[in-house]
N, C-alpha and C. Protein backbone atom coordinates (compact mmCIF):
# COMPACT_ATOMS: atom_id res chain seq x y z
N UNK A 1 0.84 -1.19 0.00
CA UNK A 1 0.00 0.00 0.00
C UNK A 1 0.87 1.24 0.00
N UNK A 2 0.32 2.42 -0.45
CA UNK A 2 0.95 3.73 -0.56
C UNK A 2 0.45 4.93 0.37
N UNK A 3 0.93 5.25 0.80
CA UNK A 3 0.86 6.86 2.29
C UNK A 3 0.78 7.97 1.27
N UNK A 4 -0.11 8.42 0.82
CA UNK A 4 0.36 9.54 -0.02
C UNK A 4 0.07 10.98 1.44
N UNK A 5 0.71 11.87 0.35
CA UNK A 5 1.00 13.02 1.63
C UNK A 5 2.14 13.49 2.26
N UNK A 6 2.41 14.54 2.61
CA UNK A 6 3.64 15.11 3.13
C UNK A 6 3.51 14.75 4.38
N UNK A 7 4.60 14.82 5.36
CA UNK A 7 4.59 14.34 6.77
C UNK A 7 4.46 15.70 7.54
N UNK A 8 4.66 16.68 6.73
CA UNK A 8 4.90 18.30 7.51
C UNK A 8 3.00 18.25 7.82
N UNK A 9 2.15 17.44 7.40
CA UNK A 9 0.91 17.22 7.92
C UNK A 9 0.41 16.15 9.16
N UNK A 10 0.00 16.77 10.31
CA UNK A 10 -0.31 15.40 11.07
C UNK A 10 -0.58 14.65 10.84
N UNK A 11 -1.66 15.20 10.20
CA UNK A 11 -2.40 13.93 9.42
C UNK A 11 -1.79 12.56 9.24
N UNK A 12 -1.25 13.04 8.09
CA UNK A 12 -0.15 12.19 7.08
C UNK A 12 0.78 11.14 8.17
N UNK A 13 1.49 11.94 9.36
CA UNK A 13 2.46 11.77 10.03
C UNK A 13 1.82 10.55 10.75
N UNK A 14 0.64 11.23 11.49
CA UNK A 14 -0.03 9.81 12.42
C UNK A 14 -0.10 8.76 12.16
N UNK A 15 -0.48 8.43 10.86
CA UNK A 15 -0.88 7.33 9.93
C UNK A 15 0.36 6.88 9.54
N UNK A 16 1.29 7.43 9.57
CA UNK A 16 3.28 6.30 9.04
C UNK A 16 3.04 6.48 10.42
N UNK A 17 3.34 7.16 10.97
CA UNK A 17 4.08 6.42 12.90
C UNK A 17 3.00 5.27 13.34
N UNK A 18 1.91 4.95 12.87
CA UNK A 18 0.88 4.18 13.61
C UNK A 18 1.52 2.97 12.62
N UNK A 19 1.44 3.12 11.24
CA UNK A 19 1.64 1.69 10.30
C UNK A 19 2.91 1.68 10.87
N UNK A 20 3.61 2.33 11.37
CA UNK A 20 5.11 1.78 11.92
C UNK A 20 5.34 0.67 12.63
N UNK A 21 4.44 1.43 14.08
CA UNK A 21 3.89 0.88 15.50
C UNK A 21 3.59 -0.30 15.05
N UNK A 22 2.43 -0.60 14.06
CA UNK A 22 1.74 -1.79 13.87
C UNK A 22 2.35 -2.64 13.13
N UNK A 23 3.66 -2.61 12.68
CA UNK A 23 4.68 -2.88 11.10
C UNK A 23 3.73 -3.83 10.14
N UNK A 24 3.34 -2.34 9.59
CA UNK A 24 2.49 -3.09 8.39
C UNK A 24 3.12 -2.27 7.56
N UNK A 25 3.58 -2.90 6.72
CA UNK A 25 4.86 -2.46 5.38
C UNK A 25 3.64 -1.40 4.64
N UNK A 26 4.53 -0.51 3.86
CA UNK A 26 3.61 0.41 2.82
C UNK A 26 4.97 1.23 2.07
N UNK A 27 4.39 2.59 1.77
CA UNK A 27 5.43 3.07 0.87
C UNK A 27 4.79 4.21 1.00
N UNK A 28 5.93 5.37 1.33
CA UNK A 28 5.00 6.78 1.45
C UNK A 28 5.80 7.50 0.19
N UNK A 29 4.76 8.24 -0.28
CA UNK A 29 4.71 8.75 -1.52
C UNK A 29 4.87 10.87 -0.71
N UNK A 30 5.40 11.01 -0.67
CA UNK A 30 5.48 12.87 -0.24
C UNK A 30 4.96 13.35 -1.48
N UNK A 31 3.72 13.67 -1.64
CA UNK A 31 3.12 14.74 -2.95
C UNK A 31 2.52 15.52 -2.23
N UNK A 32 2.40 16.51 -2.07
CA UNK A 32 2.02 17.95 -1.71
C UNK A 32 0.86 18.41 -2.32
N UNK A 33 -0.14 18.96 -1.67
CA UNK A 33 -1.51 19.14 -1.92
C UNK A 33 -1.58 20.20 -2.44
N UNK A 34 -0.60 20.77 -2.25
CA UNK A 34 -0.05 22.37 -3.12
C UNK A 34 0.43 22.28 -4.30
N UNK A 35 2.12 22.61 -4.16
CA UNK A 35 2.77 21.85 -5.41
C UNK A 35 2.74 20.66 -6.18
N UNK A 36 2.01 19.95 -5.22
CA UNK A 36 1.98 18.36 -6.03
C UNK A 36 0.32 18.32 -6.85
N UNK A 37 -0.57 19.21 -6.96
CA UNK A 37 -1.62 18.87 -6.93
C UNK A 37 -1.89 18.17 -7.77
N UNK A 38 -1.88 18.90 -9.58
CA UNK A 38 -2.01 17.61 -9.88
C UNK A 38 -1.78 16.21 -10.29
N UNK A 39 -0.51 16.11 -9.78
CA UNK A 39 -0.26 14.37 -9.26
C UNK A 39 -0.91 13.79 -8.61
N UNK A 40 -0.85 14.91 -7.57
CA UNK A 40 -2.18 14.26 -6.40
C UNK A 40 -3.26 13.62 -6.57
N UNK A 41 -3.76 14.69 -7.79
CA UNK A 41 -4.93 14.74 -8.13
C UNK A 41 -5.12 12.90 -8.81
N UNK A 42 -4.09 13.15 -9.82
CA UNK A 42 -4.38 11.95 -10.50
C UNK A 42 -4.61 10.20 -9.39
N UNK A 43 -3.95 10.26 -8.28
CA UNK A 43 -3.96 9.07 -7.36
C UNK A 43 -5.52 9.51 -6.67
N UNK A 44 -5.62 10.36 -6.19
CA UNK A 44 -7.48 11.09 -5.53
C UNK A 44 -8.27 12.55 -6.43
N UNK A 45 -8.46 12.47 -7.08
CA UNK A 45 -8.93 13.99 -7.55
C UNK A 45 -9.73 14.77 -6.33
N UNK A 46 -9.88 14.32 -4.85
CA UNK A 46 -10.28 14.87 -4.05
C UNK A 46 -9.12 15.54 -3.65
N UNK A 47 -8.03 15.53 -3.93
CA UNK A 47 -6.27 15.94 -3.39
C UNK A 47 -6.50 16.35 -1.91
N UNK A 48 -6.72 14.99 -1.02
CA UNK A 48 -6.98 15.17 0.37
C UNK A 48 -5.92 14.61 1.17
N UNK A 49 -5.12 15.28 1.49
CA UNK A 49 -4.13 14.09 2.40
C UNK A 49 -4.38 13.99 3.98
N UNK A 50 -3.88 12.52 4.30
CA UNK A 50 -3.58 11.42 3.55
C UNK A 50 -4.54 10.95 3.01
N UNK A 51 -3.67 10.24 2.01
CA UNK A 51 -4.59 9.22 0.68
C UNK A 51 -4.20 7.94 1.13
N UNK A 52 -4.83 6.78 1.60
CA UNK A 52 -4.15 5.22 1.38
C UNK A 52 -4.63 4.84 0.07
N UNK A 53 -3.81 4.61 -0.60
CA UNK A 53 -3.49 3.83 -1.86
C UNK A 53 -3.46 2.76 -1.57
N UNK A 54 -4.42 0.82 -1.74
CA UNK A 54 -4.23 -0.19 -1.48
C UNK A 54 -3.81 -0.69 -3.02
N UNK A 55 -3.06 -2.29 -2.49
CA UNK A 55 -2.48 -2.65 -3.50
C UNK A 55 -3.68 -2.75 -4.93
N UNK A 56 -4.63 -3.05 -4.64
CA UNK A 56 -5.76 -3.50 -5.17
C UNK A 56 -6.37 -1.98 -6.23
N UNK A 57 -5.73 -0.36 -5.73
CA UNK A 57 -6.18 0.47 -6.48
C UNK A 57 -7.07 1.22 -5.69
N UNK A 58 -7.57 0.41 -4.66
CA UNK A 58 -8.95 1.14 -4.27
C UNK A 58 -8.41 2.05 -2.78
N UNK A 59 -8.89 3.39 -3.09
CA UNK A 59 -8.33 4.81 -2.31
C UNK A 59 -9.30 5.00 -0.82
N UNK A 60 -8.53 5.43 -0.22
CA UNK A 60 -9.04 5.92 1.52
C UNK A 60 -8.74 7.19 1.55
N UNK A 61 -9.11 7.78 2.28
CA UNK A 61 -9.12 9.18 2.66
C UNK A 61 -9.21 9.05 4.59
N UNK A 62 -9.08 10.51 5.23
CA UNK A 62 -9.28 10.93 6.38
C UNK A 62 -8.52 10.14 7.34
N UNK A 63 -7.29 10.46 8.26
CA UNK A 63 -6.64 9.34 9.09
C UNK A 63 -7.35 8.58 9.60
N UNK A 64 -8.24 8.86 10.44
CA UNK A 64 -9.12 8.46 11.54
C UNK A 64 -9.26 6.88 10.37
N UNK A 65 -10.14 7.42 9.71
CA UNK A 65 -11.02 5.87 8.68
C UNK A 65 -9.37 5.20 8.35
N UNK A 66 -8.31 5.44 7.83
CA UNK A 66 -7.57 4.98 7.05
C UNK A 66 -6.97 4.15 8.59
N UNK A 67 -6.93 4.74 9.73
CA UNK A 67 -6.62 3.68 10.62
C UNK A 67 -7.28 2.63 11.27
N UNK A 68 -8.68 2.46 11.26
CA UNK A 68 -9.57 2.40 11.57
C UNK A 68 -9.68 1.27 10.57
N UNK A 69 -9.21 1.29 8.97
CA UNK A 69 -9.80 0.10 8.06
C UNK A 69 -8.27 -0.49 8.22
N UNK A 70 -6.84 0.08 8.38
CA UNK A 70 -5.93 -0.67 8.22
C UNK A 70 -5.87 -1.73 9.50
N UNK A 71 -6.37 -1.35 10.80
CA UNK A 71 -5.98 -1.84 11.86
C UNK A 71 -6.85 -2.99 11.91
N UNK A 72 -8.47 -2.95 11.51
CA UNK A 72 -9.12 -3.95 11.00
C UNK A 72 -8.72 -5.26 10.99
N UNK A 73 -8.19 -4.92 9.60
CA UNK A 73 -7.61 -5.64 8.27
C UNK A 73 -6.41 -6.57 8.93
N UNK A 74 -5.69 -5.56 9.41
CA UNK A 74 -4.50 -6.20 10.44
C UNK A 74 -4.83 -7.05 11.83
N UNK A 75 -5.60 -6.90 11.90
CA UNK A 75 -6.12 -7.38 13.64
C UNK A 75 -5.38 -7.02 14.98
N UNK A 76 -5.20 -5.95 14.72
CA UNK A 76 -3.81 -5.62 15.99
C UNK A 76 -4.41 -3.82 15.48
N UNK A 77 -4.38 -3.14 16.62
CA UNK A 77 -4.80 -1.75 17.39
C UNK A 77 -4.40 -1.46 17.81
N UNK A 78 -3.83 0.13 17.75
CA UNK A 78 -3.33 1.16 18.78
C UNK A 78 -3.84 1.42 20.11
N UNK A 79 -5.82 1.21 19.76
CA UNK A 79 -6.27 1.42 20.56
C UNK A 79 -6.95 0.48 21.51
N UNK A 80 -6.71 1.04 23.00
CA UNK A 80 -7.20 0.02 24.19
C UNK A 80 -8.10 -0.76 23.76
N UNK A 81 -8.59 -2.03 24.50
CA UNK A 81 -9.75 -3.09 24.08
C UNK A 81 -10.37 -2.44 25.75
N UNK A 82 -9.99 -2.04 26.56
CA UNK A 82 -10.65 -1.90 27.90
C UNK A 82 -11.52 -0.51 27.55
N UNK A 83 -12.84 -0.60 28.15
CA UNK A 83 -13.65 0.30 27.85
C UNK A 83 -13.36 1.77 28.41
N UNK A 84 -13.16 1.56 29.45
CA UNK A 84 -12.75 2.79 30.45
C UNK A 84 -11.21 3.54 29.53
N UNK A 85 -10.28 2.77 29.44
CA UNK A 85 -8.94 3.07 29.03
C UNK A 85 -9.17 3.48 27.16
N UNK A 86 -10.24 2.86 26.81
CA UNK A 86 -10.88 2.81 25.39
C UNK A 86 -11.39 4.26 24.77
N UNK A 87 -12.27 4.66 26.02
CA UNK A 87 -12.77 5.79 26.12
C UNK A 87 -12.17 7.39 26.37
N UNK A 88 -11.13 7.12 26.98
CA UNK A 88 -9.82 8.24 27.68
C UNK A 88 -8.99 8.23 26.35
N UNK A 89 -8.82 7.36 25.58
CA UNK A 89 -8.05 7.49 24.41
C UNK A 89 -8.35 8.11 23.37
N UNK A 90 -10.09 7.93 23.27
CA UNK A 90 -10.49 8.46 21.91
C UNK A 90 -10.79 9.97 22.56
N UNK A 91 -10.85 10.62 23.99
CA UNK A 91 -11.20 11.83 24.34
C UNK A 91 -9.31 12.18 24.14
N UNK A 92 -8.77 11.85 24.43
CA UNK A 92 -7.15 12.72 23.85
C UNK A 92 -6.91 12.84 22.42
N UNK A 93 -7.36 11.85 21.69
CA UNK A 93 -7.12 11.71 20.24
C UNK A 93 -8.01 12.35 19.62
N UNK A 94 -9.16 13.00 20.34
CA UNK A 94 -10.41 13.76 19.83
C UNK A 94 -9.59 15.40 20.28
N UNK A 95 -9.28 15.64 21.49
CA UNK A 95 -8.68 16.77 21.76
C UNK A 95 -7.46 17.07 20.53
N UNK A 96 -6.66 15.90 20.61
CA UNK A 96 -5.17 16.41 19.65
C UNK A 96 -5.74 16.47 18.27
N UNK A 97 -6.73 15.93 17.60
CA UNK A 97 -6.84 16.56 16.18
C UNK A 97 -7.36 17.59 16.68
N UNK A 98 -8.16 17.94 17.37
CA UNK A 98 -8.78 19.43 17.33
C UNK A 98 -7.58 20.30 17.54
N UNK A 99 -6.90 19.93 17.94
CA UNK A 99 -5.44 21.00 18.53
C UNK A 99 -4.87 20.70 16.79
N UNK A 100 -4.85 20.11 16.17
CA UNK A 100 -4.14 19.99 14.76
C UNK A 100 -5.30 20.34 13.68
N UNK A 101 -6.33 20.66 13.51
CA UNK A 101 -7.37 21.33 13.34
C UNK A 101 -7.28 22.77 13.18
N UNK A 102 -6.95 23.24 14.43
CA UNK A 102 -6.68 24.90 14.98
C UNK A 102 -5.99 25.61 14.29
N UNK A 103 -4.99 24.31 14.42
CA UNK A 103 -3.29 24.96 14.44
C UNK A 103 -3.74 25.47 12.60
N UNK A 104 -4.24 24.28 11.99
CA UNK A 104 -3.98 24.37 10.48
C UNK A 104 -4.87 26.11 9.92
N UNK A 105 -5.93 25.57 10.59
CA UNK A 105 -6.70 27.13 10.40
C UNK A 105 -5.58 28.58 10.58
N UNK A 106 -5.34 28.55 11.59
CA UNK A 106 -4.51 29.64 11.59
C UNK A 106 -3.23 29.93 10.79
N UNK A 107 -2.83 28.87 10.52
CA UNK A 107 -1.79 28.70 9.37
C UNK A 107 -2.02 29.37 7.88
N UNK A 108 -3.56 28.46 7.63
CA UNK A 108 -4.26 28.79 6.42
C UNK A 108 -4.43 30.02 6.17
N UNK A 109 -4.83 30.55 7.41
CA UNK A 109 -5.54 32.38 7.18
C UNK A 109 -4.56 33.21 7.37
N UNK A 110 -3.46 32.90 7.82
CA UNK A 110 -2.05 33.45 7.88
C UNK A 110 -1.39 33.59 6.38
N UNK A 111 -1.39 32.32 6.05
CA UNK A 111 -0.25 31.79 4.53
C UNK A 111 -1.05 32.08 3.34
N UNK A 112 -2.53 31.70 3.23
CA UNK A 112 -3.10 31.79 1.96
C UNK A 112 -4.30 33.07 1.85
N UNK A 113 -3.82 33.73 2.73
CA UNK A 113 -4.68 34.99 2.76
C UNK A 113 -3.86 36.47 3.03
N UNK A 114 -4.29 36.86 1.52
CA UNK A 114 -3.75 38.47 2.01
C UNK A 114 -3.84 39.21 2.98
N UNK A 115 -2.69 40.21 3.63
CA UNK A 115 -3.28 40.18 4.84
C UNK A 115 -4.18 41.42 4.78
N UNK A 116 -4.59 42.37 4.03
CA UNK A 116 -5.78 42.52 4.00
C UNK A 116 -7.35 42.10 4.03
N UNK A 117 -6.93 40.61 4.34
CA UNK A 117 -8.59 39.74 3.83
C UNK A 117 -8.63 38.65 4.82
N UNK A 118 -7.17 39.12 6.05
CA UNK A 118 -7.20 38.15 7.33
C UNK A 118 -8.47 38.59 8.32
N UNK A 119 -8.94 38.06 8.77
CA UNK A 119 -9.81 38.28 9.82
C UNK A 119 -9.31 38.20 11.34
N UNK A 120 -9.09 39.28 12.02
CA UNK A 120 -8.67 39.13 13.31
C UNK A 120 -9.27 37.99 14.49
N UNK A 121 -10.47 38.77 14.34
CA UNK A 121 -11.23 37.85 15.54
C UNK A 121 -11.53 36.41 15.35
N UNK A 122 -11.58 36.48 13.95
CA UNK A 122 -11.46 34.89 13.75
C UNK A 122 -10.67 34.00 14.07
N UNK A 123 -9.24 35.16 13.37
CA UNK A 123 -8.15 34.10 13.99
C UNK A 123 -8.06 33.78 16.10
N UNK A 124 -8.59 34.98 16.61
CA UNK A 124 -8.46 35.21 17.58
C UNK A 124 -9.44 34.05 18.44
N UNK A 125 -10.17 33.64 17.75
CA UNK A 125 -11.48 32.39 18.05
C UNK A 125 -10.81 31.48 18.00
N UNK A 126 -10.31 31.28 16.69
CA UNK A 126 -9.67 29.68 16.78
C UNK A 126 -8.36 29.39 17.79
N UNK A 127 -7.80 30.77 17.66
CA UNK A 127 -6.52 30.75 18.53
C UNK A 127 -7.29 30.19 20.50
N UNK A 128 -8.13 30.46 20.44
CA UNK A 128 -8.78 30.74 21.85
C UNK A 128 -8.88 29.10 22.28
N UNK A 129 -9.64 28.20 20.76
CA UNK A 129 -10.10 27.04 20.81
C UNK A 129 -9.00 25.65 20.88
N UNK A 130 -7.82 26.58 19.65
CA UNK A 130 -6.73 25.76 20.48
C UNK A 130 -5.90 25.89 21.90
N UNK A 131 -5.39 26.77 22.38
CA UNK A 131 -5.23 26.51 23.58
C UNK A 131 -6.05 26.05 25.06
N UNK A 132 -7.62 26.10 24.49
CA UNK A 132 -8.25 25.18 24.76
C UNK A 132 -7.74 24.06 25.44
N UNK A 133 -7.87 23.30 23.78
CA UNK A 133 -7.36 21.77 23.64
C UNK A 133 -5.95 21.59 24.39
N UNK A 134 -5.15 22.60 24.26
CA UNK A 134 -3.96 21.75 24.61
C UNK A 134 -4.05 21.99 26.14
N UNK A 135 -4.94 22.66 26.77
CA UNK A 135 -4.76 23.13 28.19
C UNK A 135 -5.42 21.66 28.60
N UNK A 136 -6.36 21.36 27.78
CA UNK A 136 -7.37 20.20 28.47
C UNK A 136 -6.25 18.76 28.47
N UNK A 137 -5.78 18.80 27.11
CA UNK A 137 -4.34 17.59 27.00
C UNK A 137 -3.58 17.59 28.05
N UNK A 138 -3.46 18.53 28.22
CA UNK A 138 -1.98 18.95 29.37
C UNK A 138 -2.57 18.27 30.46
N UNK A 139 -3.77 18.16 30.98
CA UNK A 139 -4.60 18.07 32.09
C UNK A 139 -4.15 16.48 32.13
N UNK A 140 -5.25 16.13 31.13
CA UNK A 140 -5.04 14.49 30.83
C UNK A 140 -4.00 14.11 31.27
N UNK A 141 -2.75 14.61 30.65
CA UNK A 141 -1.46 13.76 30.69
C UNK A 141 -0.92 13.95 32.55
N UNK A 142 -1.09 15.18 33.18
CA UNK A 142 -0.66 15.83 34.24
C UNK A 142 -1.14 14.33 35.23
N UNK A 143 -2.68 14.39 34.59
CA UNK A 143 -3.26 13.11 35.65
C UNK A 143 -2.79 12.14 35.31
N UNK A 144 -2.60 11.62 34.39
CA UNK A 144 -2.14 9.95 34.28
C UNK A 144 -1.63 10.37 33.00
N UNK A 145 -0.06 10.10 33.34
CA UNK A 145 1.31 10.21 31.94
C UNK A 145 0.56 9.06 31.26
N UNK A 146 0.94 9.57 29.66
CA UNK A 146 0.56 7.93 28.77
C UNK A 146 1.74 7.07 28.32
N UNK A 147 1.76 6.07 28.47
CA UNK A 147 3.12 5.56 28.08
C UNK A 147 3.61 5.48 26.92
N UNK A 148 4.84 5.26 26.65
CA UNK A 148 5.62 5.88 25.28
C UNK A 148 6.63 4.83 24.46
N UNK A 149 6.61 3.27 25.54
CA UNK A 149 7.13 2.13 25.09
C UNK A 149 6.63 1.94 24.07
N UNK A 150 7.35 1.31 22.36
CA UNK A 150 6.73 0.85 21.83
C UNK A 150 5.44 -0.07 21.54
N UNK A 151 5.49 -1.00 22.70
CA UNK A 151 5.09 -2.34 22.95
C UNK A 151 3.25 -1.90 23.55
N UNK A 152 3.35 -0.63 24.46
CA UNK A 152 2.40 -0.43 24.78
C UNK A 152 2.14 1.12 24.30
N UNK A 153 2.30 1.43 23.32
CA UNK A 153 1.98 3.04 22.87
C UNK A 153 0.63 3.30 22.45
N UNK A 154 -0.19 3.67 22.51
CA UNK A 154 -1.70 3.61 22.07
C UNK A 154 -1.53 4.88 21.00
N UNK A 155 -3.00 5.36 20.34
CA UNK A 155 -2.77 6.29 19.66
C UNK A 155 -3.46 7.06 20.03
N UNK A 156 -3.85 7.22 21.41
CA UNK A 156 -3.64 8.75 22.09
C UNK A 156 -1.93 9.48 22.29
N UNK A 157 -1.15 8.19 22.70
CA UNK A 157 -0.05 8.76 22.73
C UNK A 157 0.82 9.42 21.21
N UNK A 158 0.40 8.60 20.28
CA UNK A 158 0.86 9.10 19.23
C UNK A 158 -0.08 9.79 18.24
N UNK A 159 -1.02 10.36 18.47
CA UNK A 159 -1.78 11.55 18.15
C UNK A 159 -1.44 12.98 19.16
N UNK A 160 -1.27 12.73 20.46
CA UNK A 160 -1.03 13.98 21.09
C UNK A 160 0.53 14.80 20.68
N UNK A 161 1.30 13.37 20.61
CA UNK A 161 2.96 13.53 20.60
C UNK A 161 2.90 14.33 19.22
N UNK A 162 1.99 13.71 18.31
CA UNK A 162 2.33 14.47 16.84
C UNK A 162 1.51 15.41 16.69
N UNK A 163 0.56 15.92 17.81
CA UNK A 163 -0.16 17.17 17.31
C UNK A 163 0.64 18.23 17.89
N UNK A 164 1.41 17.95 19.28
CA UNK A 164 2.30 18.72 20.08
C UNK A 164 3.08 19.09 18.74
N UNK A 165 4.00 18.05 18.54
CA UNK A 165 5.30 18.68 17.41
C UNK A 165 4.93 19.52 16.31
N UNK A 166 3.81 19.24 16.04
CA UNK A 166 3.06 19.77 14.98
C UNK A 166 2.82 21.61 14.97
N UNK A 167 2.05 21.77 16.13
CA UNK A 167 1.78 23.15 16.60
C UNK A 167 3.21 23.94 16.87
N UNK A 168 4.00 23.58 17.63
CA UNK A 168 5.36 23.91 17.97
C UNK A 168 6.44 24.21 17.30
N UNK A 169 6.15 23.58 15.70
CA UNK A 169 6.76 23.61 14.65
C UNK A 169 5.91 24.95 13.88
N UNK A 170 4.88 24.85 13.95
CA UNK A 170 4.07 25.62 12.53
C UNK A 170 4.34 27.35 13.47
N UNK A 171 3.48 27.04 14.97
CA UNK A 171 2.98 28.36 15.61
C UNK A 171 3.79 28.01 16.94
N UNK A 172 5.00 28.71 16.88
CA UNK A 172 5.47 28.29 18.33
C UNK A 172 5.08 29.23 19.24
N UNK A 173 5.12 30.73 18.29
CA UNK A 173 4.49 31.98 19.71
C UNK A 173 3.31 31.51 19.40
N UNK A 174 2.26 30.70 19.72
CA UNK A 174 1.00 30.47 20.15
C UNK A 174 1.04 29.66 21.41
N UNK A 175 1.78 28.36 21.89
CA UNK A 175 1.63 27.58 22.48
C UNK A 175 2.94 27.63 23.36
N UNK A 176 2.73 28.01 24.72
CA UNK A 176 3.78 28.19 25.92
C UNK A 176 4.22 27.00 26.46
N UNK A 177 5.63 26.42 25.47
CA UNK A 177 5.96 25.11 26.38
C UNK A 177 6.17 24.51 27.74
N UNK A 178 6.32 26.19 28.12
CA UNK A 178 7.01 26.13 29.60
C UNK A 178 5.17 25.85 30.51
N UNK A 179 3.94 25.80 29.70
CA UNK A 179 3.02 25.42 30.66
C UNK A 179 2.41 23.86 30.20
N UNK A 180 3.00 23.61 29.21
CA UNK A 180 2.19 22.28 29.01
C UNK A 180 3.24 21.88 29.40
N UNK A 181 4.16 21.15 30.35
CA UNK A 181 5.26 20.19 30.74
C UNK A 181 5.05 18.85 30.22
N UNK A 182 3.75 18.70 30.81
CA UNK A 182 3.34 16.71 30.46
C UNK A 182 3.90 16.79 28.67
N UNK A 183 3.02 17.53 28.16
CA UNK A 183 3.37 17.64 26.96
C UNK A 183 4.27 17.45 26.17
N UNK A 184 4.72 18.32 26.53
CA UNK A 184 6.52 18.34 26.14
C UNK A 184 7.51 17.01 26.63
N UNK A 185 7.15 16.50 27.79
CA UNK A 185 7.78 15.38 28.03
C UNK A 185 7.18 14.18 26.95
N UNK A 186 6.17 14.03 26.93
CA UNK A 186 5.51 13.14 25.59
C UNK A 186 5.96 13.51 24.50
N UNK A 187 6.13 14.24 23.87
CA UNK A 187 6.58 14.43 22.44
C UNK A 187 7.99 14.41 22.64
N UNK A 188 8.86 14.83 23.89
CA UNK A 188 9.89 14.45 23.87
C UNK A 188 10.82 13.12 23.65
N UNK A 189 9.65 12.66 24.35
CA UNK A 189 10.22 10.63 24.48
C UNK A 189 9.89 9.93 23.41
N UNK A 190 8.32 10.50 22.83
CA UNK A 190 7.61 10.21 21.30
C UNK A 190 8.74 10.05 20.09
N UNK A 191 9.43 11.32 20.31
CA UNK A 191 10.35 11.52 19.03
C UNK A 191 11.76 10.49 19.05
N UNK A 192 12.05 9.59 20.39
CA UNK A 192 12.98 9.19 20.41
C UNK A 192 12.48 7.79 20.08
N UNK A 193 11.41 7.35 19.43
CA UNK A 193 11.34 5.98 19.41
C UNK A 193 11.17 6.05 17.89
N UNK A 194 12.18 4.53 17.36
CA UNK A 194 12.24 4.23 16.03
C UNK A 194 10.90 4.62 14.76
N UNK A 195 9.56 4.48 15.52
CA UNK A 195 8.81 4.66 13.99
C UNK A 195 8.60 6.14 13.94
N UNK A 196 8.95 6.83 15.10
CA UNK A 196 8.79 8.50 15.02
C UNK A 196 9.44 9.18 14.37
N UNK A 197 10.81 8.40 14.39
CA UNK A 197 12.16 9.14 13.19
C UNK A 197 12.09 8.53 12.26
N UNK A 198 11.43 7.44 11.55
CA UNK A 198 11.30 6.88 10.48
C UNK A 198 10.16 7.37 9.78
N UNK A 199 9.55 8.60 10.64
CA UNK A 199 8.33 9.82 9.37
C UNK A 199 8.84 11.01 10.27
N UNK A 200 10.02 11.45 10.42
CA UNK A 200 9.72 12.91 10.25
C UNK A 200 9.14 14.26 10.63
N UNK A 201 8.90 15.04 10.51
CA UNK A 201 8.19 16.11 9.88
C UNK A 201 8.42 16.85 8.80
């Protein structure tokens, strides 16, 4: 199968560090939804990344589903089988896309908008909604660290770790490292394990 997508996207990123985690072989393709479009186009004419490309031809879209049908397929999950621990995972992994959500908005209305045609308060909304999220993450992790062993990494841990690097990279004067600590210690330890440096940003 093929990863299409740049890794400078969470998106993209979650989905190689998870097929890592899970070592289910593939092949990432870096085409750019920008410059690459229409290449892109030609593998999805929706030019949505990520794209899973299966051997078979037939295309996926949106991480969430593309992990969701690979992990399936595979019989092996990032995510807890315990309901309680099941439930705490998909509320961090629901917080960190929204924190990678935010981040992209403000990026967008920053990079692809004149700045005559930026909207303050808008940005000033979304800015509001992500630190939100990461205040509520920070919380999570403050109460119960998530672990970062390969063996037991869930994909709360590797959705938060890559939405952290993510924001920190794009908007660093937005997000005060010195108050999310948990944070920063997770994406710290995140980045030191083999399938994290084997995608990048």
């Amino acid at each position: 199968m093929q990863l299409i997508g740049m890794l400078d996207s969470p998106y993209v990123r979650r989905v190689a560090v998870s097929l890592h985690l899970l070592e289910i072989p593939f092949t990432h393709r870096p085409i750019s939804v920008f410059s690459g479009f229409d290449a892109f186009g030609q593998l999805n004419p929706v030019v949505k990344a990520p794209t899973l490309v299966f051997d078979d031809g037939a295309t996926l879209m949106d991480s969430s589903l593309i992990l969701q049908c690979v992990e399936a397929e595979a019989g092996r999950s990032l995510i807890p089988s315990d309901p309680a621990e099941r439930r705490r995972a998909f509320r961090i992994v629901g917080l960190a896309l929204a924190a990678c959500e935010k981040t992209v908005q403000i990026v967008y209305e920053r990079n692809l908008r004149p700045p005559d045609k930026q909207h303050a308060p808008w940005v000033e909304r979304v800015g509001g909604q992500l630190h939100a999220a990461y205040a509520l993450l920070e919380q999570e992790l403050a109460a119960a660290p998530l672990p970062v062993q390969p063996s037991i990494l869930t994909q709360a841990g590797v959705s938060a770790a890559v939405a952290w690097a993510f924001t920190r990279m794009m908007l660093p004067e937005r997000v005060d490292a010195a108050a999310h600590p948990a944070l920063c210690d997770l994406s710290a330890a995140a980045e030191q394990l083999a399938a994290f440096k084997a995608a990048p940003p």
